[in-house]
Protein backbone atom coordinates (compact mmCIF):
# COMPACT_ATOMS: atom_id res chain seq x y z
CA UNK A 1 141.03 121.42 72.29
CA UNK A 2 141.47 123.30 75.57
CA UNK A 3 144.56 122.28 77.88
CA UNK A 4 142.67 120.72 80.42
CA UNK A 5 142.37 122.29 84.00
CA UNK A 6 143.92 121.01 86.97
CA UNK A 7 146.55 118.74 84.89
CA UNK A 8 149.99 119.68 84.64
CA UNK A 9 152.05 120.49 81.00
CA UNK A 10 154.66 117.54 82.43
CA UNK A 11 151.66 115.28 83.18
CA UNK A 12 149.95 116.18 79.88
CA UNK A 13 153.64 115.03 77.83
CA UNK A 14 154.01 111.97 79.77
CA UNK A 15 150.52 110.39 79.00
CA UNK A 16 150.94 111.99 75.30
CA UNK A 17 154.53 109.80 75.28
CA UNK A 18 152.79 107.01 76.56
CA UNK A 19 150.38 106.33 74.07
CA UNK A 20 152.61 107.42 70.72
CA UNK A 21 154.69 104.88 72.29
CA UNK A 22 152.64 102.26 72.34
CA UNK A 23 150.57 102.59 69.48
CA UNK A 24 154.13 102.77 66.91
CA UNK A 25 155.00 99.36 68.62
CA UNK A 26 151.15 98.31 67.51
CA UNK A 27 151.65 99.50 64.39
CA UNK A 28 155.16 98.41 63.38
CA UNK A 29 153.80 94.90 64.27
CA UNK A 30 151.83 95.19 60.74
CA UNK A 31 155.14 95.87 58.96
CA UNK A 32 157.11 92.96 57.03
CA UNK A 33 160.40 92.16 58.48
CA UNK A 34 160.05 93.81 61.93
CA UNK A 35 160.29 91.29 64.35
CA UNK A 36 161.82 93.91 67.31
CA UNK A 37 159.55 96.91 67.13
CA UNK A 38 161.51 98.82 70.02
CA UNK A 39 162.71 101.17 67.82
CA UNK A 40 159.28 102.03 66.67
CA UNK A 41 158.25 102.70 70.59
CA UNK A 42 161.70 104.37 71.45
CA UNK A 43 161.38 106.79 68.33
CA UNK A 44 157.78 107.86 68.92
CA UNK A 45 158.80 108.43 72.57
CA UNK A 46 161.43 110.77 71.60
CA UNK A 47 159.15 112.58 69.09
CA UNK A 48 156.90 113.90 71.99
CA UNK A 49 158.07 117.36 72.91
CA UNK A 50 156.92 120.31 74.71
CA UNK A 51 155.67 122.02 71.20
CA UNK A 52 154.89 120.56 68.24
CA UNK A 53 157.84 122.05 66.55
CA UNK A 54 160.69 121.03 68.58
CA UNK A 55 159.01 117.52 67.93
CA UNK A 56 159.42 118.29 64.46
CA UNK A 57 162.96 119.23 64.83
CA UNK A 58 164.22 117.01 67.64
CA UNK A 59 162.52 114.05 65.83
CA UNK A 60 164.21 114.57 62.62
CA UNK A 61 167.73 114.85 64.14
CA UNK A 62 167.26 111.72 65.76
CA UNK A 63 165.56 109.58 62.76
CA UNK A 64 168.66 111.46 60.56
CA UNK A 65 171.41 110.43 63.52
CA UNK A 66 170.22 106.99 63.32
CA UNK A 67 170.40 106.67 59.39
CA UNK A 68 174.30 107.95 59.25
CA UNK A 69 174.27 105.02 62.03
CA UNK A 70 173.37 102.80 59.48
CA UNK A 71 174.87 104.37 56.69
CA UNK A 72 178.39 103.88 58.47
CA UNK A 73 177.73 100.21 60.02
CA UNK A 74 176.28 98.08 57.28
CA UNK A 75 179.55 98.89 54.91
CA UNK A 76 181.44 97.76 57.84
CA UNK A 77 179.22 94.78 58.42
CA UNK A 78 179.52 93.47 55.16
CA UNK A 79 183.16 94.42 54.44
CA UNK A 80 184.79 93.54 57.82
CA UNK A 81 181.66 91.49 59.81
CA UNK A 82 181.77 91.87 63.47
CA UNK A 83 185.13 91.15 64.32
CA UNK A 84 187.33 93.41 65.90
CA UNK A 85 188.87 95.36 62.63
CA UNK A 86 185.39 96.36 62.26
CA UNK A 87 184.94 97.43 65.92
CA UNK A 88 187.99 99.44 65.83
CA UNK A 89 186.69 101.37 62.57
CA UNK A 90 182.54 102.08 63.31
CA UNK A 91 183.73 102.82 67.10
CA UNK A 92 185.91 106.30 66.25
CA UNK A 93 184.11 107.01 62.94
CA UNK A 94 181.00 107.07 64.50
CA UNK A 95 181.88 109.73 67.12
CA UNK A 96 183.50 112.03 65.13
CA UNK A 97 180.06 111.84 62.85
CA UNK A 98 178.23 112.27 66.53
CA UNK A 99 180.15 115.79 67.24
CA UNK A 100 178.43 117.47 64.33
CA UNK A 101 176.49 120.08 65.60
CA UNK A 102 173.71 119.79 63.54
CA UNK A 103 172.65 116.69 64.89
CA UNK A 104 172.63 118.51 68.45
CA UNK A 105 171.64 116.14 71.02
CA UNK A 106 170.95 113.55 69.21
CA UNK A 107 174.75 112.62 67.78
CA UNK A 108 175.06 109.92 70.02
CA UNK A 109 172.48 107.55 68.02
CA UNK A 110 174.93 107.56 65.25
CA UNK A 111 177.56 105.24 67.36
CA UNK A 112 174.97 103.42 68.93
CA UNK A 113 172.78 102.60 65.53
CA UNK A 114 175.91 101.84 63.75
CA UNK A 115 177.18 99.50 66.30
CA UNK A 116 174.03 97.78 66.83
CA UNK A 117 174.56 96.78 63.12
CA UNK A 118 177.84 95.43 63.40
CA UNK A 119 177.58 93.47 66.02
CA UNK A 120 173.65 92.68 66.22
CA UNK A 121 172.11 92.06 63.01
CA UNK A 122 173.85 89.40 62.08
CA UNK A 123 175.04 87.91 58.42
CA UNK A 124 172.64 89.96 56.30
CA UNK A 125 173.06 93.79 57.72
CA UNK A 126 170.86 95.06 54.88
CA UNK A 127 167.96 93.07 54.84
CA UNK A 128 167.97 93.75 58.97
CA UNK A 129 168.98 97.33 58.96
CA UNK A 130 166.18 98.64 57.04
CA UNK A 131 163.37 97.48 58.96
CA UNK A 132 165.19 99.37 62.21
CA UNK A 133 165.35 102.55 59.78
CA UNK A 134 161.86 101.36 59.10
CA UNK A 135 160.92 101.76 62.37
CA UNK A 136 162.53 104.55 63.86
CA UNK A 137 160.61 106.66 60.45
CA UNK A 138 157.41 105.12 61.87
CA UNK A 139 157.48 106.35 65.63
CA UNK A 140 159.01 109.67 64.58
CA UNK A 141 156.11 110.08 62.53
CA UNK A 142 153.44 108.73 65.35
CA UNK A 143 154.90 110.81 67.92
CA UNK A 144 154.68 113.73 65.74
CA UNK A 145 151.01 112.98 64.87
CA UNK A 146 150.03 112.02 68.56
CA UNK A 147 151.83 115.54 69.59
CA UNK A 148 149.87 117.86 66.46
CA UNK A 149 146.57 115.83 67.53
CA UNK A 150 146.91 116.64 71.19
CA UNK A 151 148.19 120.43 70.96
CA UNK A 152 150.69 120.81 73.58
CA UNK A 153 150.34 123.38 76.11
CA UNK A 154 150.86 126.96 75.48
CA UNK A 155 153.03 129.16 77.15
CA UNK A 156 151.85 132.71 76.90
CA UNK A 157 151.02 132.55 80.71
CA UNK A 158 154.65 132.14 81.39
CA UNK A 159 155.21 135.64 79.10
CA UNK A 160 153.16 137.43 80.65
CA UNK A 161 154.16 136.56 84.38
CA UNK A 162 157.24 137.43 83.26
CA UNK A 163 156.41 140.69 81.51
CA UNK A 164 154.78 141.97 84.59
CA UNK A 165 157.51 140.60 87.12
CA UNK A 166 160.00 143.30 84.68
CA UNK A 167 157.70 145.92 85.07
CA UNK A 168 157.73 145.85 88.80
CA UNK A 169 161.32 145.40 89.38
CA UNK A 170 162.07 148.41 87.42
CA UNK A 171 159.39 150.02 88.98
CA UNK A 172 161.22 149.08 92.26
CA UNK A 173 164.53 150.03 91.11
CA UNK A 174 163.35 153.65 89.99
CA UNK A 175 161.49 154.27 93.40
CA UNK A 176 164.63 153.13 95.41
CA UNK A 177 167.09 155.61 93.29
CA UNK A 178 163.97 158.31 93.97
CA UNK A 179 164.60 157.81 97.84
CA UNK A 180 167.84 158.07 97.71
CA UNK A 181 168.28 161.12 95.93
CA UNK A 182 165.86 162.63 98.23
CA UNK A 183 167.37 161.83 101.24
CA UNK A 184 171.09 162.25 99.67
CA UNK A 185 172.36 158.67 101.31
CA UNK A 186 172.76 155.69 99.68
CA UNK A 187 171.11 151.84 100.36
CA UNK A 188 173.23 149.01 101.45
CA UNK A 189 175.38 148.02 98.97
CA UNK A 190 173.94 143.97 98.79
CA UNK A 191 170.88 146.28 98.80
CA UNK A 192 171.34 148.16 95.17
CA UNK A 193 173.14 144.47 93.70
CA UNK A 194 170.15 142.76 94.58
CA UNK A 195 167.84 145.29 92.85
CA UNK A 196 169.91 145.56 89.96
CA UNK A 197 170.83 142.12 89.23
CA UNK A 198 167.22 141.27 89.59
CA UNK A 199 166.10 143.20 86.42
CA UNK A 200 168.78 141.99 84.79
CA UNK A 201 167.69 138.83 85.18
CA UNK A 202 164.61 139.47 84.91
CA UNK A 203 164.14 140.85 81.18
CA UNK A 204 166.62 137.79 80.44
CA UNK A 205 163.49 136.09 81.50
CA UNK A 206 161.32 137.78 79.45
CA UNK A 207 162.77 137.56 76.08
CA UNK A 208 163.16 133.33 77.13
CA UNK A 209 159.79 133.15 77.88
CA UNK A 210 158.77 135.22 74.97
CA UNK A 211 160.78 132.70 72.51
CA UNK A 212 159.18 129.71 74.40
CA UNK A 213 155.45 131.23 73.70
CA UNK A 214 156.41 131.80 70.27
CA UNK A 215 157.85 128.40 69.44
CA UNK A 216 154.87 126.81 71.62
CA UNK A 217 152.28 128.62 69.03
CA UNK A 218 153.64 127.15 65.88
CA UNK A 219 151.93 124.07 64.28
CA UNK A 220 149.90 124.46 67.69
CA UNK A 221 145.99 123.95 66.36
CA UNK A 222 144.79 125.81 69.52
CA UNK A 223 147.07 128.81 68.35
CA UNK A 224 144.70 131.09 66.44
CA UNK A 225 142.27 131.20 69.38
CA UNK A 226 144.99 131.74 71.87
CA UNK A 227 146.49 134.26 70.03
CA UNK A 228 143.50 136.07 71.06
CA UNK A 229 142.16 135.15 74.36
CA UNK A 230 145.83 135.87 75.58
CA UNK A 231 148.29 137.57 73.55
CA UNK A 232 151.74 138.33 73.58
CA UNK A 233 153.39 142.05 74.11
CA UNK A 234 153.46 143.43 71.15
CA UNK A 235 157.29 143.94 69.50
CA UNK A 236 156.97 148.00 70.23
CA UNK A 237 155.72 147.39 73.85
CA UNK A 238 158.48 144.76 74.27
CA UNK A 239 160.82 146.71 73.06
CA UNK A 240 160.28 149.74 75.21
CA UNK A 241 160.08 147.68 78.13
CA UNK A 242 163.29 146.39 77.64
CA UNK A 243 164.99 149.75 77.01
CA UNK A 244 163.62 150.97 80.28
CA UNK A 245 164.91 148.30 82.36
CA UNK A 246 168.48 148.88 80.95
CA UNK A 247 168.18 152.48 80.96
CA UNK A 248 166.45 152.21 85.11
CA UNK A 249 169.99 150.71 85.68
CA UNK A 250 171.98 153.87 83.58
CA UNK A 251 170.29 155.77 85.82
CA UNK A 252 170.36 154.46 89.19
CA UNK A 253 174.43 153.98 88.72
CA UNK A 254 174.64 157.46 87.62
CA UNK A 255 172.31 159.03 90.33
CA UNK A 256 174.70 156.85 93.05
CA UNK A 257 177.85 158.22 91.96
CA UNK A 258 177.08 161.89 91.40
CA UNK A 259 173.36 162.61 93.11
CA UNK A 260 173.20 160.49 96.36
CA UNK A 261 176.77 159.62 98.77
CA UNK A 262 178.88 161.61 100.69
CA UNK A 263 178.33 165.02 98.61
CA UNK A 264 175.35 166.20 98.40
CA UNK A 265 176.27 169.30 97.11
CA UNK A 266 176.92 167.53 93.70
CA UNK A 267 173.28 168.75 92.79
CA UNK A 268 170.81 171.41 94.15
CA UNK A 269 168.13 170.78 96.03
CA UNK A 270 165.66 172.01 93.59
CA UNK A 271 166.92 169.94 90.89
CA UNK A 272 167.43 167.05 92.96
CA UNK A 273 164.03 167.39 94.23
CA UNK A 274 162.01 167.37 90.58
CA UNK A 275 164.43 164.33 89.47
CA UNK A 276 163.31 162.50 92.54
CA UNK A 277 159.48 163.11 91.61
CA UNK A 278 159.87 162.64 87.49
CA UNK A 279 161.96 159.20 89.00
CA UNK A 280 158.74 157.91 91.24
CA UNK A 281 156.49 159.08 87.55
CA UNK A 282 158.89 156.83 85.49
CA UNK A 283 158.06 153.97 87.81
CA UNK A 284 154.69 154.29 87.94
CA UNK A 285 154.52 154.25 84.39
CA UNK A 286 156.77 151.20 83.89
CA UNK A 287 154.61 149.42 86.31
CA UNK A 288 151.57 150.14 84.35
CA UNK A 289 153.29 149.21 80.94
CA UNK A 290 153.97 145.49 82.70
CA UNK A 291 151.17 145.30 84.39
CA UNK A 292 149.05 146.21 80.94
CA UNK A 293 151.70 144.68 78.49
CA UNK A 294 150.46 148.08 76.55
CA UNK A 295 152.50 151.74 76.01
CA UNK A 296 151.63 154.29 78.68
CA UNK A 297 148.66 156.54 77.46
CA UNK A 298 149.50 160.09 75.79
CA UNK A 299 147.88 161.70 78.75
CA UNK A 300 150.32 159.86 81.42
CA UNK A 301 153.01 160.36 79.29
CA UNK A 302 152.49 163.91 78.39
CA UNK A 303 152.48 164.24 82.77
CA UNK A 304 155.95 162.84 82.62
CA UNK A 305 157.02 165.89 79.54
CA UNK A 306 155.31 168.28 82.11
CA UNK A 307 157.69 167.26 85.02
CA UNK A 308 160.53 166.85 82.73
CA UNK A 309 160.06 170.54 81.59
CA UNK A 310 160.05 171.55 85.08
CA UNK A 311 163.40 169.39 85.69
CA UNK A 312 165.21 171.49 83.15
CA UNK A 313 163.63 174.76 84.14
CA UNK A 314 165.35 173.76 87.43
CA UNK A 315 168.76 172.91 85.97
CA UNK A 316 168.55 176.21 83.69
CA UNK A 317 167.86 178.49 86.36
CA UNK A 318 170.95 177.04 89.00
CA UNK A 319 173.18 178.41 86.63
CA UNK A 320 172.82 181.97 88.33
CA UNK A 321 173.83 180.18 91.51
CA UNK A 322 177.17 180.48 90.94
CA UNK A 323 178.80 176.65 89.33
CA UNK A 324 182.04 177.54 90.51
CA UNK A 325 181.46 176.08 94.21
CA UNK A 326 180.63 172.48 92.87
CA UNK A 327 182.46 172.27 89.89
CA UNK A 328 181.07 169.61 88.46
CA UNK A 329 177.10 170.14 89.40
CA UNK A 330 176.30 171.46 85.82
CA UNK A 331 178.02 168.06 84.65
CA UNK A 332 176.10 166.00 87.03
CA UNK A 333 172.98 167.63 86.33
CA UNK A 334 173.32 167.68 82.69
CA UNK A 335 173.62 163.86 82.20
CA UNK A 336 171.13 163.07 84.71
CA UNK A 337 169.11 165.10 82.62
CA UNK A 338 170.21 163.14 79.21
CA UNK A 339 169.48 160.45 80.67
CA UNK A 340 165.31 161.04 82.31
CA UNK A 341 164.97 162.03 78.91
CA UNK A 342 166.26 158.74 77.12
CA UNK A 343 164.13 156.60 79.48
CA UNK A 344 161.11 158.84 79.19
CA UNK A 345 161.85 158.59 74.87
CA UNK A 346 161.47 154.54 75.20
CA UNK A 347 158.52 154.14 77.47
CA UNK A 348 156.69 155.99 73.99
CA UNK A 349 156.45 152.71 72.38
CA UNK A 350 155.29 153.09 68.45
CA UNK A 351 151.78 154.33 68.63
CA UNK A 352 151.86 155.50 72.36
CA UNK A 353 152.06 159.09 71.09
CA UNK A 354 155.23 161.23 69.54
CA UNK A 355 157.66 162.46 72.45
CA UNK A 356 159.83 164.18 70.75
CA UNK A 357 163.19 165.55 71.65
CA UNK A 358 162.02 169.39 70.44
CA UNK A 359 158.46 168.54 72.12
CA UNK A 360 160.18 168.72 75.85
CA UNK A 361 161.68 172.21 75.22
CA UNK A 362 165.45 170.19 74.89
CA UNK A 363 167.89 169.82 72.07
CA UNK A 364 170.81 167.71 71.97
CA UNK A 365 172.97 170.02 70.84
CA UNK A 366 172.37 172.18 73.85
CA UNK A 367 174.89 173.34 75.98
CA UNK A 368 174.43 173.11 79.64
């Protein structure tokens, strides 16, 4: 029951499609009236999916797309024959039937079952017609079985590449906005794109791979023990790990335009200091959290409260240096403050440990 080693998932769908093909043309041999048993082969071929439910689901659209094929072309057949008159009917009927969305990608069997009745099956479309319906039910049904008997290959491995891959490019992210508020300059701008767009993308490829893994388990008979030799983020750690990466990118912006360019006066040096060093904490911890596909521990993220506290401490105490020389520091400061404390709030995934608001010594109805 183990995907076997050293064999690719492509591989393993080909030879899978190979033999459900061959054994519904076998089979449909055994059934009265089926004489051409290539709809048998073609139907269990297109039953073999990646996971057993999209065989499920893409084999039923095109067994259902082939019966409004028939259900169109054998009135025509018998009312108009294959002549023209009937071409000219089955021919734009039959596509308009194809563009309905539930049939997906299948629509186009609907114009070419229907014509293959017209213009194929001769003087007696019923008595021909359903043996093809026949058949296409019969390699549907093989291909499913072949698929459910095999189980398909899982793709957890994929989720949790891309789990980590997240992890580390926010990591990255937070570590480059740490060096440049230390140093007050900024990084080229294809530089900070690159970095950004790249966690972008990169929890886009999480929550794809995550829906793959989770379709790929269904109906799968090698999903209970899978399940546990290699499971999936749970929804809380998910979760927080998505609310980081967006909030990484919050916070880089906001540290660019107000805490690293041409003014670095915009915040103190003490202040911009601790941000820097809760920044490089914040990264290390997102690291671990992809790396672990768990919540940071209480004890890390009680470290991170501990540096936060000392962040505000610093912001609290530069009011006596007189605000009225850079206007807008106490601004500046203030949201850069909001938002530590947002990112530091979603990295405490449910069960990580309560990090509270009131906890960090902060209220959101204080005034800076």
């Amino acid at each position: 029951m183990r995907r076997l080693k050293g064999i690719s998932p492509d591989i393993q769908l080909v030879a899978k499609a190979t033999l459900a093909a061959g054994f519904a043309w076998w089979l449909s041999q055994f059934m009265p009236g089926h004489n051409l048993p290539y709809f048998a082969a073609l139907a269990a071929l297109l039953g073999v999916y990646p996971t057993v439910l999209s065989s499920l689901r893409e084999g039923g659209r095109y067994a259902f797309g082939f019966l409004l094929g028939l259900l169109l072309g054998v009135p025509v057949a018998i009312l108009l024959g294959p002549t023209v008159w009937g071409l000219l009917v089955v021919v734009p009927l039959s596509l308009l039937i194809a563009a309905w969305p539930q049939l997906d990608g299948h629509g186009m069997q609907v114009p070419f079952a229907s014509l293959f009745v017209l213009l194929a099956v001769g003087s007696e479309p019923v008595a021909r017609a359903l043996p093809l319906l026949g058949d296409v039910l019969l390699g549907v049904a093989v291909g499913l079985t072949v698929n459910a008997a095999l189980p398909p290959a899982l793709r957890q491995e994929e989720t949790g590449r891309a789990f980590r891959r997240l992890g580390r490019l926010t990591a990255e992210l937070l570590h480059d906005t740490a060096a440049e508020v230390r140093a007050s300059d900024l990084f080229a701008p294809a530089h900070r794109r690159q970095r950004a767009l790249a966690v972008h993308s990169g929890a886009i490829d999480v929550a794809d791979a995550r829906a793959e893994a989770a379709e790929s388990l269904r109906f799968n008979a090698r999903a209970r023990l899978a399940r546990r030799e290699s499971p999936l983020p749970a929804n809380p750690v998910l979760e927080a790990l998505y609310a980081a990466a967006e909030q990484a990118r919050v916070i880089t912006r906001e540290a660019r335009r107000c805490g690293a360019g041409s003014d670095p006066t915009m915040l103190g040096p003490g202040f911009r200091a601790r941000i820097a060093d809760l920044l490089d904490l914040l990264a290390e911890l997102v690291a671990e959290c992809g790396r672990t596909m768990r919540a940071p521990t209480a004890e890390r993220l009680e470290e991170a409260q501990v540096r936060f506290r000392g962040l505000r401490a610093a912001a609290e105490s530069a009011r006596t240096e007189g605000f009225e020389n850079v206007p807008y520091r106490r601004l500046a400061e203030a949201q850069l403050c909001a938002l530590v404390l947002q990112l530091l709030l979603d990295l405490a995934a449910d069960g990580a440990g309560e990090v509270a608001p009131e906890r960090l010594g902060v209220s959101f109805g204080v005034s800076y």
